[in-house]
N, C-alpha and C. Protein backbone atom coordinates (compact mmCIF):
# COMPACT_ATOMS: atom_id res chain seq x y z
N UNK A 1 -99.27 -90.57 10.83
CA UNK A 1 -100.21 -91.20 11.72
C UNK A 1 -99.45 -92.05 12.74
N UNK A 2 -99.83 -92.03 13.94
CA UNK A 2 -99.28 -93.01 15.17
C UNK A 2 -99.49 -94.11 14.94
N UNK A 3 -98.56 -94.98 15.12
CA UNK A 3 -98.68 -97.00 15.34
C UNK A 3 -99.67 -96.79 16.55
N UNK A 4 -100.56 -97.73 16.90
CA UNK A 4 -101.55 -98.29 18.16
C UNK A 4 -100.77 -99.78 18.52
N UNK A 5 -99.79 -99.94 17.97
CA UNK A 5 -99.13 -101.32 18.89
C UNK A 5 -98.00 -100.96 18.45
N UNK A 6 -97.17 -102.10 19.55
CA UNK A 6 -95.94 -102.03 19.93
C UNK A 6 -95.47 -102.98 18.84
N UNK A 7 -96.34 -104.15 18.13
CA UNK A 7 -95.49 -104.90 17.07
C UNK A 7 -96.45 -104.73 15.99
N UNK A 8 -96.09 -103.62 15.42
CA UNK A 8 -97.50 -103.40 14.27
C UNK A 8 -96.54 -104.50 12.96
N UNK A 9 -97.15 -104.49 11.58
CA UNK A 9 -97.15 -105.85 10.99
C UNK A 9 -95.26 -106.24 10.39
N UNK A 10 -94.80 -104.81 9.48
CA UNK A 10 -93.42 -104.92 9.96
C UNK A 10 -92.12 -105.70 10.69
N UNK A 11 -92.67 -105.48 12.04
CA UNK A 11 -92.10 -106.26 13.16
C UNK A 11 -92.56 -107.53 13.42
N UNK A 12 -93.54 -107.84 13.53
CA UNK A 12 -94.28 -108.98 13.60
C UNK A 12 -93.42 -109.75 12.32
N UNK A 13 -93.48 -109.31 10.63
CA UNK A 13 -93.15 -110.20 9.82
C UNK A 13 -91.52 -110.23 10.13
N UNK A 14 -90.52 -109.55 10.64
CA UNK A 14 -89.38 -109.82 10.91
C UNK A 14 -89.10 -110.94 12.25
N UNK A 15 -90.02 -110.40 13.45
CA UNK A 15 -89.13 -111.14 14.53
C UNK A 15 -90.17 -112.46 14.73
N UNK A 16 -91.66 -112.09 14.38
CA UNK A 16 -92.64 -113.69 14.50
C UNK A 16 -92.38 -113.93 13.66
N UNK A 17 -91.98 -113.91 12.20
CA UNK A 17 -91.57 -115.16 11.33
C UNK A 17 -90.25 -115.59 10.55
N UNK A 18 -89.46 -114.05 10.30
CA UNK A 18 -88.70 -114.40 9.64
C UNK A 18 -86.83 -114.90 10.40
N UNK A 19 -87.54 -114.06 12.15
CA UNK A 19 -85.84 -115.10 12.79
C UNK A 19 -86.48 -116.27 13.09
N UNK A 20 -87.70 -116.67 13.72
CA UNK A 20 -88.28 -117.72 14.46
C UNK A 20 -87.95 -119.03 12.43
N UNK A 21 -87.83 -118.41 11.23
CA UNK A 21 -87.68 -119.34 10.21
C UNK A 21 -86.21 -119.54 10.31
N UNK A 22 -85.33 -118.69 10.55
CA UNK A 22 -83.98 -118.55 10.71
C UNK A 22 -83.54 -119.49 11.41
N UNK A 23 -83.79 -119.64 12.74
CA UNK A 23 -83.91 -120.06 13.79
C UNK A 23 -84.11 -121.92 13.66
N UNK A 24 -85.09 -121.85 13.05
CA UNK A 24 -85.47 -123.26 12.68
C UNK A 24 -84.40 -124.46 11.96
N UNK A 25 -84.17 -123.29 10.77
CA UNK A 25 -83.29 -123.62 9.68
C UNK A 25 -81.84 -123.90 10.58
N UNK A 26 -81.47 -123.04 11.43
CA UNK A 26 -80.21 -122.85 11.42
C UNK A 26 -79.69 -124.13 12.22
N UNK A 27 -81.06 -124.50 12.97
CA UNK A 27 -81.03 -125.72 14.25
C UNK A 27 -80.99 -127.40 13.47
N UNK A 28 -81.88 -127.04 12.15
CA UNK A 28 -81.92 -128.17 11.05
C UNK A 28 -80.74 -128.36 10.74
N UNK A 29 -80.47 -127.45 10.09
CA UNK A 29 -78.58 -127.60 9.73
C UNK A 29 -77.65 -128.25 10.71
N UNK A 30 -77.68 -127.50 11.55
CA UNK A 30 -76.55 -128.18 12.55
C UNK A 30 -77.21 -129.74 13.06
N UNK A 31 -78.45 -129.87 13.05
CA UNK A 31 -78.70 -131.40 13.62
C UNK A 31 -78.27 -132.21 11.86
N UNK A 32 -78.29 -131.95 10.94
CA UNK A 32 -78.02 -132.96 9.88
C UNK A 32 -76.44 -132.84 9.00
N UNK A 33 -76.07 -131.43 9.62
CA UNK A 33 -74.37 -131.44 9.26
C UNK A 33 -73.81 -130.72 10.18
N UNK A 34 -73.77 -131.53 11.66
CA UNK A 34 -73.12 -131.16 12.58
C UNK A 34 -71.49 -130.42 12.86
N UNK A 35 -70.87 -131.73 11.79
CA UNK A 35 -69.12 -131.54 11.48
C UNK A 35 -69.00 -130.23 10.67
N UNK A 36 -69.63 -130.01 9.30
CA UNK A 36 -69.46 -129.17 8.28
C UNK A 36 -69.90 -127.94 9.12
N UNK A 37 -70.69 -127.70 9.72
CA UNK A 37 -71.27 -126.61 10.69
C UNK A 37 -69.83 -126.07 11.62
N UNK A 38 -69.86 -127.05 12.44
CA UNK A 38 -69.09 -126.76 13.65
C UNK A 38 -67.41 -126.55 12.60
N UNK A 39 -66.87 -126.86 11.76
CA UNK A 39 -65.49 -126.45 11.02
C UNK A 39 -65.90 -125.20 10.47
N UNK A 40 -66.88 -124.49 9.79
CA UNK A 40 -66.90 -123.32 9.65
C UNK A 40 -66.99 -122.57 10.46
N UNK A 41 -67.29 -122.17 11.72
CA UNK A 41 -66.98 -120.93 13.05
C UNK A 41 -66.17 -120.31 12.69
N UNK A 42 -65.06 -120.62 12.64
CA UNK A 42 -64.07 -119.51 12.57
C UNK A 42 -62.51 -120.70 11.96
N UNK A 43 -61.78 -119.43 11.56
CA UNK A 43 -60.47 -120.17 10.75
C UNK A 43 -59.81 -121.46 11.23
N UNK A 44 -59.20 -122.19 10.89
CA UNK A 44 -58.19 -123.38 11.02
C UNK A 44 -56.92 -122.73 11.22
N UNK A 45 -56.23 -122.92 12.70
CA UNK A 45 -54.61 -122.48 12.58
C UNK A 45 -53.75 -123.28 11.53
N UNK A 46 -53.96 -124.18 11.26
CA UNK A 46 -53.13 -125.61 9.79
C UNK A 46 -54.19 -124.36 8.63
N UNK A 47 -54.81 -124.35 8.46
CA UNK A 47 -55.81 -123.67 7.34
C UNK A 47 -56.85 -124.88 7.12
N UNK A 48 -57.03 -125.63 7.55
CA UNK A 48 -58.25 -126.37 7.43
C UNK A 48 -58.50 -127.43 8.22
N UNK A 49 -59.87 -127.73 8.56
CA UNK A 49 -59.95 -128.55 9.57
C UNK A 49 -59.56 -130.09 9.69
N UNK A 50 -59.23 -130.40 10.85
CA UNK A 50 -59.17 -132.01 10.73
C UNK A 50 -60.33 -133.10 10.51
N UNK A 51 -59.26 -133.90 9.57
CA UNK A 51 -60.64 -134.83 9.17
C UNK A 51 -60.80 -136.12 10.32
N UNK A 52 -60.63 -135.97 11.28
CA UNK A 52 -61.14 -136.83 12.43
C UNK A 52 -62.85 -136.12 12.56
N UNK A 53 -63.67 -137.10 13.05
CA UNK A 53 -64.81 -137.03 13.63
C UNK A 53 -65.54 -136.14 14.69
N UNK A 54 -66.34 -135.39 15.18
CA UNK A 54 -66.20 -134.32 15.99
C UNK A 54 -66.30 -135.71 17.69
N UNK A 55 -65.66 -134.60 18.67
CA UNK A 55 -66.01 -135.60 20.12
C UNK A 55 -67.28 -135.66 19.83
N UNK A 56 -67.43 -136.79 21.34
CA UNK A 56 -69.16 -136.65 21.60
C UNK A 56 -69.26 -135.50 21.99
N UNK A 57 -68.59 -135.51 23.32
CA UNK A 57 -69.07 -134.17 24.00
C UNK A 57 -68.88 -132.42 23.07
N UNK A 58 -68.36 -132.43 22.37
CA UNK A 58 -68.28 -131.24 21.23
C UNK A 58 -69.96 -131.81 20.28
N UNK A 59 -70.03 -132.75 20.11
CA UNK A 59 -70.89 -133.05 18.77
C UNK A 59 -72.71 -132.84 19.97
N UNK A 60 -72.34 -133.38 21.58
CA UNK A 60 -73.41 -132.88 22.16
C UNK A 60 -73.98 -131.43 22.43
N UNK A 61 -72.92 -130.88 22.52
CA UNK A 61 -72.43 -129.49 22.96
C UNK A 61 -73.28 -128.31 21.47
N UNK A 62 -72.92 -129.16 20.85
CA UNK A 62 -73.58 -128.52 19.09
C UNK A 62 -74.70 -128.52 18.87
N UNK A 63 -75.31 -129.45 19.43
CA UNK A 63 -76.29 -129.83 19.36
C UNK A 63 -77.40 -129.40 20.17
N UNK A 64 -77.06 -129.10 21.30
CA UNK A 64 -77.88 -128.62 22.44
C UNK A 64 -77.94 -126.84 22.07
N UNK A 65 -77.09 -126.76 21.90
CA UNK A 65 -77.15 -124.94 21.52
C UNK A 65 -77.70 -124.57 20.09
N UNK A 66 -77.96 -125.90 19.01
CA UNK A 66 -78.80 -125.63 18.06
C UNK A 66 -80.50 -126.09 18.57
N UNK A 67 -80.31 -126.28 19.37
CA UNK A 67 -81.52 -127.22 20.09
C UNK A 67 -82.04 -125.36 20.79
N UNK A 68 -81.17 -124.98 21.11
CA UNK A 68 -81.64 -123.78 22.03
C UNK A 68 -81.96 -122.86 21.35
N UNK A 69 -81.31 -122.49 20.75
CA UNK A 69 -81.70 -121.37 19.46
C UNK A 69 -83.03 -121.71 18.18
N UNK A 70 -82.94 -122.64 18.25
CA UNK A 70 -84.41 -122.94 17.70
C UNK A 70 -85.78 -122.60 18.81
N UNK A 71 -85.50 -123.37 19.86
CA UNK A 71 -86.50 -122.79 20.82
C UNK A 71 -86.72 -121.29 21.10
N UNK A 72 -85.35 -120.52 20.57
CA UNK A 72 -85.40 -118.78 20.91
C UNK A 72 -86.35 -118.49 19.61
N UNK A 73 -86.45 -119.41 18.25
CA UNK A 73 -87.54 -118.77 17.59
C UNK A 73 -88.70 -119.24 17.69
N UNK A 74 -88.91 -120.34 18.55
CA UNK A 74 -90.52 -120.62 18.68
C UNK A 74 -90.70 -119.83 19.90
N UNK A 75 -90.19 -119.37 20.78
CA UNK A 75 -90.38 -118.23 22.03
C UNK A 75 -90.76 -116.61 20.88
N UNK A 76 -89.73 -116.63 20.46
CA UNK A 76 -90.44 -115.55 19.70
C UNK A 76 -91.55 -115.29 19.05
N UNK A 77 -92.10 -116.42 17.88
CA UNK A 77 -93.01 -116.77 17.51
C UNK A 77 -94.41 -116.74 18.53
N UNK A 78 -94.00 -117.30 19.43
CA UNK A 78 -95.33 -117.21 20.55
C UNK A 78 -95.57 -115.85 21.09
N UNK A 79 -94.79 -115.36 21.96
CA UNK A 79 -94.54 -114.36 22.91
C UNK A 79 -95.41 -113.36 21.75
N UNK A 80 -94.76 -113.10 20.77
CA UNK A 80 -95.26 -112.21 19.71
C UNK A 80 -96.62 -112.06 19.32
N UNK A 81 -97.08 -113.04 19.11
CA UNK A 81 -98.04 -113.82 18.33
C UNK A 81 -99.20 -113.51 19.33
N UNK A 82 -98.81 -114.21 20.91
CA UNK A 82 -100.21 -113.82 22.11
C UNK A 82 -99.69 -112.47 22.28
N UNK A 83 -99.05 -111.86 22.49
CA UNK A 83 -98.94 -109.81 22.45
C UNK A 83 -100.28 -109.14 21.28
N UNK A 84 -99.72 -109.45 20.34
CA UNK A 84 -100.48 -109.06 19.05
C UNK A 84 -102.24 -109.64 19.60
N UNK A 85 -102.23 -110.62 19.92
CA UNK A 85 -103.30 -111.26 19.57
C UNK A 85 -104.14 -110.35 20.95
N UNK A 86 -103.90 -111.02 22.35
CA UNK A 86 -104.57 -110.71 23.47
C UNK A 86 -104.15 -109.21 23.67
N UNK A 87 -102.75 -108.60 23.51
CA UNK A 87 -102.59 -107.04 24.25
C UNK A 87 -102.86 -105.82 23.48
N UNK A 88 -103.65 -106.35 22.20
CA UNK A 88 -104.11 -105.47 21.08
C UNK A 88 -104.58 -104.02 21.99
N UNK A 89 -105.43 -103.99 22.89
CA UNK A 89 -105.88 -103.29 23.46
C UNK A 89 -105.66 -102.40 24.46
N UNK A 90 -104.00 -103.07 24.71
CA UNK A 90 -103.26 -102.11 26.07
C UNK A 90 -101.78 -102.31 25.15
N UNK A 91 -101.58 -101.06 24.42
CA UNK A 91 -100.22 -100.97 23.55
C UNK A 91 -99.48 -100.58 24.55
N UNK A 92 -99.82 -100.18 25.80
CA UNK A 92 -98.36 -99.94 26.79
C UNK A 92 -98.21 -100.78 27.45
N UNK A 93 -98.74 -102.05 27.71
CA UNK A 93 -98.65 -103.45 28.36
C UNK A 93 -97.82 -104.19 26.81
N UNK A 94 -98.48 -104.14 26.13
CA UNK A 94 -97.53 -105.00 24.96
C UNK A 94 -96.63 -104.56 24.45
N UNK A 95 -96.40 -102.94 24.62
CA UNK A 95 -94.97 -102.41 24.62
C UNK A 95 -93.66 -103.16 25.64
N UNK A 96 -94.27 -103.17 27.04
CA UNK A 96 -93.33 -103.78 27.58
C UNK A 96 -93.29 -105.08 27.70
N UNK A 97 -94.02 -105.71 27.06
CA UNK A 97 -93.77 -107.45 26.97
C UNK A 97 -92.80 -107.80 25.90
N UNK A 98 -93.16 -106.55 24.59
CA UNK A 98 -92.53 -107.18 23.65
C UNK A 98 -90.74 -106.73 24.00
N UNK A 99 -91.03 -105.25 24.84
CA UNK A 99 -89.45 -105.10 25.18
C UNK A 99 -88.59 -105.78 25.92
N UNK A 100 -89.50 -106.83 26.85
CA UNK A 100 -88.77 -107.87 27.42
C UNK A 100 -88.39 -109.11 26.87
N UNK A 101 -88.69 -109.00 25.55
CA UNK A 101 -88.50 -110.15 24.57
C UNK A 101 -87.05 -109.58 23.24
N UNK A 102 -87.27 -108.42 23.24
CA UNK A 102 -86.18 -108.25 22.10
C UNK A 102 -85.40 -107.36 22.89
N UNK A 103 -85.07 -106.60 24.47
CA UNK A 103 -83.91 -106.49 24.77
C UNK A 103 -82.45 -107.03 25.14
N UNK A 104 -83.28 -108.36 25.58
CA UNK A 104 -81.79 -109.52 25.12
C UNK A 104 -81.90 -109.93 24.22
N UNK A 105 -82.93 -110.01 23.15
CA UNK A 105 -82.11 -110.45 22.01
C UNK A 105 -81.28 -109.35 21.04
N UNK A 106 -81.31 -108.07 21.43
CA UNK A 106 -80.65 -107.04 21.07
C UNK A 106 -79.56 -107.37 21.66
N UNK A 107 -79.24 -107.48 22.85
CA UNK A 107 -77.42 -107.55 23.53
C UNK A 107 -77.21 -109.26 22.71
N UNK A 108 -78.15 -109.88 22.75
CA UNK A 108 -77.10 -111.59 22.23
C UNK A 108 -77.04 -111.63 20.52
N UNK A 109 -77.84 -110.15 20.00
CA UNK A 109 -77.12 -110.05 18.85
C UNK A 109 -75.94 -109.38 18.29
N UNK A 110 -75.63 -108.43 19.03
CA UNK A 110 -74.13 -107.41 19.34
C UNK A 110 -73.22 -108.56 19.40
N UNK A 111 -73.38 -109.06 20.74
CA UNK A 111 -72.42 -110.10 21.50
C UNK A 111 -71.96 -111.32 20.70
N UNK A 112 -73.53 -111.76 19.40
CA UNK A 112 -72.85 -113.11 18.55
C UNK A 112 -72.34 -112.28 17.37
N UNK A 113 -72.47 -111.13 16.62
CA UNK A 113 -71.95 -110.65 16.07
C UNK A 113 -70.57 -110.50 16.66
N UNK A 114 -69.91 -109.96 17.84
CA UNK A 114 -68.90 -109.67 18.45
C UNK A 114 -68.00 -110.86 18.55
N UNK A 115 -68.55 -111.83 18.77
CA UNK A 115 -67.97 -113.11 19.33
C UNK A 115 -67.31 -113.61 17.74
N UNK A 116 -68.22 -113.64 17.02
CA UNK A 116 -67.71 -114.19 15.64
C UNK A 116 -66.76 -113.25 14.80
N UNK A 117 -66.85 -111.91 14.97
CA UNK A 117 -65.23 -111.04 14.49
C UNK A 117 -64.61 -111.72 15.14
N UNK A 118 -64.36 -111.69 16.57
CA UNK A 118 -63.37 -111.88 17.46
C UNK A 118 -63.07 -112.69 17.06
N UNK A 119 -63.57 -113.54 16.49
CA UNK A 119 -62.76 -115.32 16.09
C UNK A 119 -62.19 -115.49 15.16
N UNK A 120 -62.01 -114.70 14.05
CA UNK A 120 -61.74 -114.50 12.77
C UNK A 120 -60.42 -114.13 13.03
N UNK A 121 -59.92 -113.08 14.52
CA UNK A 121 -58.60 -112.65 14.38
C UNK A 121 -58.42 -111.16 13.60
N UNK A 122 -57.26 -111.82 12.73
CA UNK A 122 -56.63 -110.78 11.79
C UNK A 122 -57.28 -110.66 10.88
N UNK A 123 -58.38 -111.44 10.42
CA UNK A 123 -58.75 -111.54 9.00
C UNK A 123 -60.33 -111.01 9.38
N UNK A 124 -60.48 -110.52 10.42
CA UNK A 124 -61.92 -110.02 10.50
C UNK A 124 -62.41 -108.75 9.98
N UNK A 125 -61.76 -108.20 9.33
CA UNK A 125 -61.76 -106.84 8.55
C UNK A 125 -61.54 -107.20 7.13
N UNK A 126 -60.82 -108.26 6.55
CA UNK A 126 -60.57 -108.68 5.57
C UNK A 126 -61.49 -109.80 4.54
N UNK A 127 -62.93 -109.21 4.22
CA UNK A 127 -64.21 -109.95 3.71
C UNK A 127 -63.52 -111.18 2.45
N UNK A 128 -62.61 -110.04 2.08
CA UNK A 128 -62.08 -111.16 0.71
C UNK A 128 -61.29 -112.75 1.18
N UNK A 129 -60.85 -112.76 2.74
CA UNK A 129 -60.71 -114.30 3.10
C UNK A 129 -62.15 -114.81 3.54
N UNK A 130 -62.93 -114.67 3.45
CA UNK A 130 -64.46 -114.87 3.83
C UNK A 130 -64.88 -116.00 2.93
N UNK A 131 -64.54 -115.96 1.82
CA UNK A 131 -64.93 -116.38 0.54
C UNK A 131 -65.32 -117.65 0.63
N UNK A 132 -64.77 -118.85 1.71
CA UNK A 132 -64.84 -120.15 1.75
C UNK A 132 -65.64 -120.04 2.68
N UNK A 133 -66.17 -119.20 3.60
CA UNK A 133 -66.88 -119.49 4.48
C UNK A 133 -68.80 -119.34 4.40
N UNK A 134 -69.81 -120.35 4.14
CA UNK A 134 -70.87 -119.37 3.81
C UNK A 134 -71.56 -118.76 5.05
N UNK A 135 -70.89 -120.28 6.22
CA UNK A 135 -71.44 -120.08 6.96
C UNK A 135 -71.27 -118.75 8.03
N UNK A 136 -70.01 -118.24 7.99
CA UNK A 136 -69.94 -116.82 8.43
C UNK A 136 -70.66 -115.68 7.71
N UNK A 137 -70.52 -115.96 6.14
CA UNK A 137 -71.43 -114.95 5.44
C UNK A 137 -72.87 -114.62 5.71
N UNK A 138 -73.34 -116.16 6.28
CA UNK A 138 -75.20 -115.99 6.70
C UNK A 138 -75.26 -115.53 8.12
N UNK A 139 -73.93 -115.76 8.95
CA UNK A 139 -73.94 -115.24 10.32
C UNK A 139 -74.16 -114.26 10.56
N UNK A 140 -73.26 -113.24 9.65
CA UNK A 140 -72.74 -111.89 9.35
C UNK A 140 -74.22 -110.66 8.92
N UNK A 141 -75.05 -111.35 7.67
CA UNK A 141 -75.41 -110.74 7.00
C UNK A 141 -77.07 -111.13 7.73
N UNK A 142 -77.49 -112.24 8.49
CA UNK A 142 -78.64 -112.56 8.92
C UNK A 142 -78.84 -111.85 10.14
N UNK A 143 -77.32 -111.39 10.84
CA UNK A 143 -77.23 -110.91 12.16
C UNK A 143 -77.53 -109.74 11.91
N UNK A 144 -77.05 -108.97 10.44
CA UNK A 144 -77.51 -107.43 10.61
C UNK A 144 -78.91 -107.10 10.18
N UNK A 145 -79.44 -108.29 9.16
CA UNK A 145 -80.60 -108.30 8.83
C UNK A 145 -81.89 -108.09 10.39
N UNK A 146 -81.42 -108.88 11.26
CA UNK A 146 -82.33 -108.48 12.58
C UNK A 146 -81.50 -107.64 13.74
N UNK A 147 -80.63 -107.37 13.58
CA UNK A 147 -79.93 -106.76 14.60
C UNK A 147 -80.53 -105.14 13.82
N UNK A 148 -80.94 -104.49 12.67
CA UNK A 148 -80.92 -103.37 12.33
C UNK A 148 -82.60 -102.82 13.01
N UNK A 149 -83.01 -104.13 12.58
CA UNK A 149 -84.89 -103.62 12.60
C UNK A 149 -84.56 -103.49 14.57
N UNK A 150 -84.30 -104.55 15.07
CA UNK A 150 -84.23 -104.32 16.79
C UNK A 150 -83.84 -102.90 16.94
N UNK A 151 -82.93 -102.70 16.46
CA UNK A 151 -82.24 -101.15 16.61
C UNK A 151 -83.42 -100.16 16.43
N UNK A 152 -83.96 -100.43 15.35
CA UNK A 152 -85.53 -99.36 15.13
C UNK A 152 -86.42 -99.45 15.81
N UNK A 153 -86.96 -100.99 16.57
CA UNK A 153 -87.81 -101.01 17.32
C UNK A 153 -87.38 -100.69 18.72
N UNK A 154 -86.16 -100.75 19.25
CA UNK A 154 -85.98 -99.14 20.25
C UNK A 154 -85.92 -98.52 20.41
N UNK A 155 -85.56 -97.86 19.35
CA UNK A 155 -85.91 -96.69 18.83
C UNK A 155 -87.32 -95.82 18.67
N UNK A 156 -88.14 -96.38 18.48
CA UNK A 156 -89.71 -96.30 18.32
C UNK A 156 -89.95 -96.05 17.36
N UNK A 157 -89.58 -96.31 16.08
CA UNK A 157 -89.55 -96.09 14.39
C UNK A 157 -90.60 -96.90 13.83
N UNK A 158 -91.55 -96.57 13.56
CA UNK A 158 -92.86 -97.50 12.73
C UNK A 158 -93.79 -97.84 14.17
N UNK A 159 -93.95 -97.91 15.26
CA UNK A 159 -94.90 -98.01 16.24
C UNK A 159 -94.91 -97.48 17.40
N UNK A 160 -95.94 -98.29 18.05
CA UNK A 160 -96.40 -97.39 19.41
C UNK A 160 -95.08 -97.57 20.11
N UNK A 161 -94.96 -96.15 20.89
CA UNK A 161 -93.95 -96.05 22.17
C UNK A 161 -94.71 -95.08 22.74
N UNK A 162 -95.12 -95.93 24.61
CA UNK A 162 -96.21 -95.14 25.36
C UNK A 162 -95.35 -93.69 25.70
N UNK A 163 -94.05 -93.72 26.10
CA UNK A 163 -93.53 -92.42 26.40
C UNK A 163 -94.12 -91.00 24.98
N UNK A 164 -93.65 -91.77 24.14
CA UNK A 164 -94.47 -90.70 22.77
C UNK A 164 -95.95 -90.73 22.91
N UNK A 165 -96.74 -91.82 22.61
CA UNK A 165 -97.40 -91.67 21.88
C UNK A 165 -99.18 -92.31 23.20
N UNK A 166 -98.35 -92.28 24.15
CA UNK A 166 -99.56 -92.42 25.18
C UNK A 166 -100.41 -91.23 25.94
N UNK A 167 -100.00 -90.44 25.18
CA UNK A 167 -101.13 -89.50 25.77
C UNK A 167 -101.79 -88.88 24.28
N UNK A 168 -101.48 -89.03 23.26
CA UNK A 168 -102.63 -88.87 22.39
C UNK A 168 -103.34 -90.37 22.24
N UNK A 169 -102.62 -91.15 22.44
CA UNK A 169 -103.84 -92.16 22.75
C UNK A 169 -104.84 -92.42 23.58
N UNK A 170 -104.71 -91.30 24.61
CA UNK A 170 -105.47 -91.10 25.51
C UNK A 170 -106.94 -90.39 25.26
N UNK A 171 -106.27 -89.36 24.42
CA UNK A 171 -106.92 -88.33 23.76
C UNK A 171 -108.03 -88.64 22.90
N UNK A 172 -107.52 -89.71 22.02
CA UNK A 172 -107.97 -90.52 20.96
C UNK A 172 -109.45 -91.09 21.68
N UNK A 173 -109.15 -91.89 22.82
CA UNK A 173 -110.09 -93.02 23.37
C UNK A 173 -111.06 -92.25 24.23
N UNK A 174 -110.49 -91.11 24.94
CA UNK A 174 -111.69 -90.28 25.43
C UNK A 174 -112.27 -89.05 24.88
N UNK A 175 -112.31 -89.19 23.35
CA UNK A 175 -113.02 -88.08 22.68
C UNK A 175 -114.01 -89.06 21.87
């Protein structure tokens, strides 16, 4: 049977609740363990970080981009949420709203996946130095957790895509 929307419930429970919870969490964290946050990114050339204090401007800098990424899950949360709610009725209008909502977050999930090997170096193939890190482990494993379903929902796997599926919906509404 054909999906009739572009975020049938699936999608909806991945990108309206479960990054927009991600999202939340991840912004909580960094506002209440800013230092412990910001030393896990990526390795220590000494092998571990210094115990001086973070700058301001680093400790602002942390802060504002956990500040931002929380707002990327209440944007999601919404955007999603009025699609579903008001474009119930035009799945090729809420096809392309919702595609203007998860095609950058498809490239800024490649790109933070990409960015965080890259930082690792030599040891980015090597999971067994990972071991101290959790915070790369939730980077790693939360990034593929939504980076896989995005992949499906361009795919057109579980819902409406008007190129497929707009002319038997046509069919559908005028019989």
């Amino acid at each position: 049977m054909t999906q009739h929307s572009a975020i049938p419930w699936t999608y909806w429970i991945v990108f309206g609740w479960y990054e927009p919870l991600l999202t939340l969490l991840g912004c909580a964290a960094v506002m209440l363990y800013p230092k412990e946050i910001h030393d896990q990114q990526a390795p220590w050339p000494s092998g571990s970080p210094p115990n001086s204090p973070l700058s301001r401007a680093t400790l602002v800098t942390l802060l504002q981009l956990a500040q931002t990424v929380g707002l990327l899950g209440l944007v999601n949360f919404l955007t999603l949420g009025t699609a579903r709610r008001h474009l119930a009725r035009y799945p090729a209008i809420q096809e392309r709203m919702v595609a203007a909502l998860l095609t950058p977050l498809l490239l800024g999930d490649i790109s933070h996946m990409a960015i965080t090997l890259w930082a690792l170096g030599e040891e980015r193939w090597d999971t067994a130095s990972w071991r101290d890190s959790t915070t790369l482990w939730l980077t790693m494993l939360t990034g593929m957790t939504l980076l896989c379903p995005r992949i499906a929902w361009h795919l057109g796997i579980g819902r409406y895509m008007h190129k497929r599926d707009g002319k038997e919906l046509s069919r559908i509404k005028g019989s």
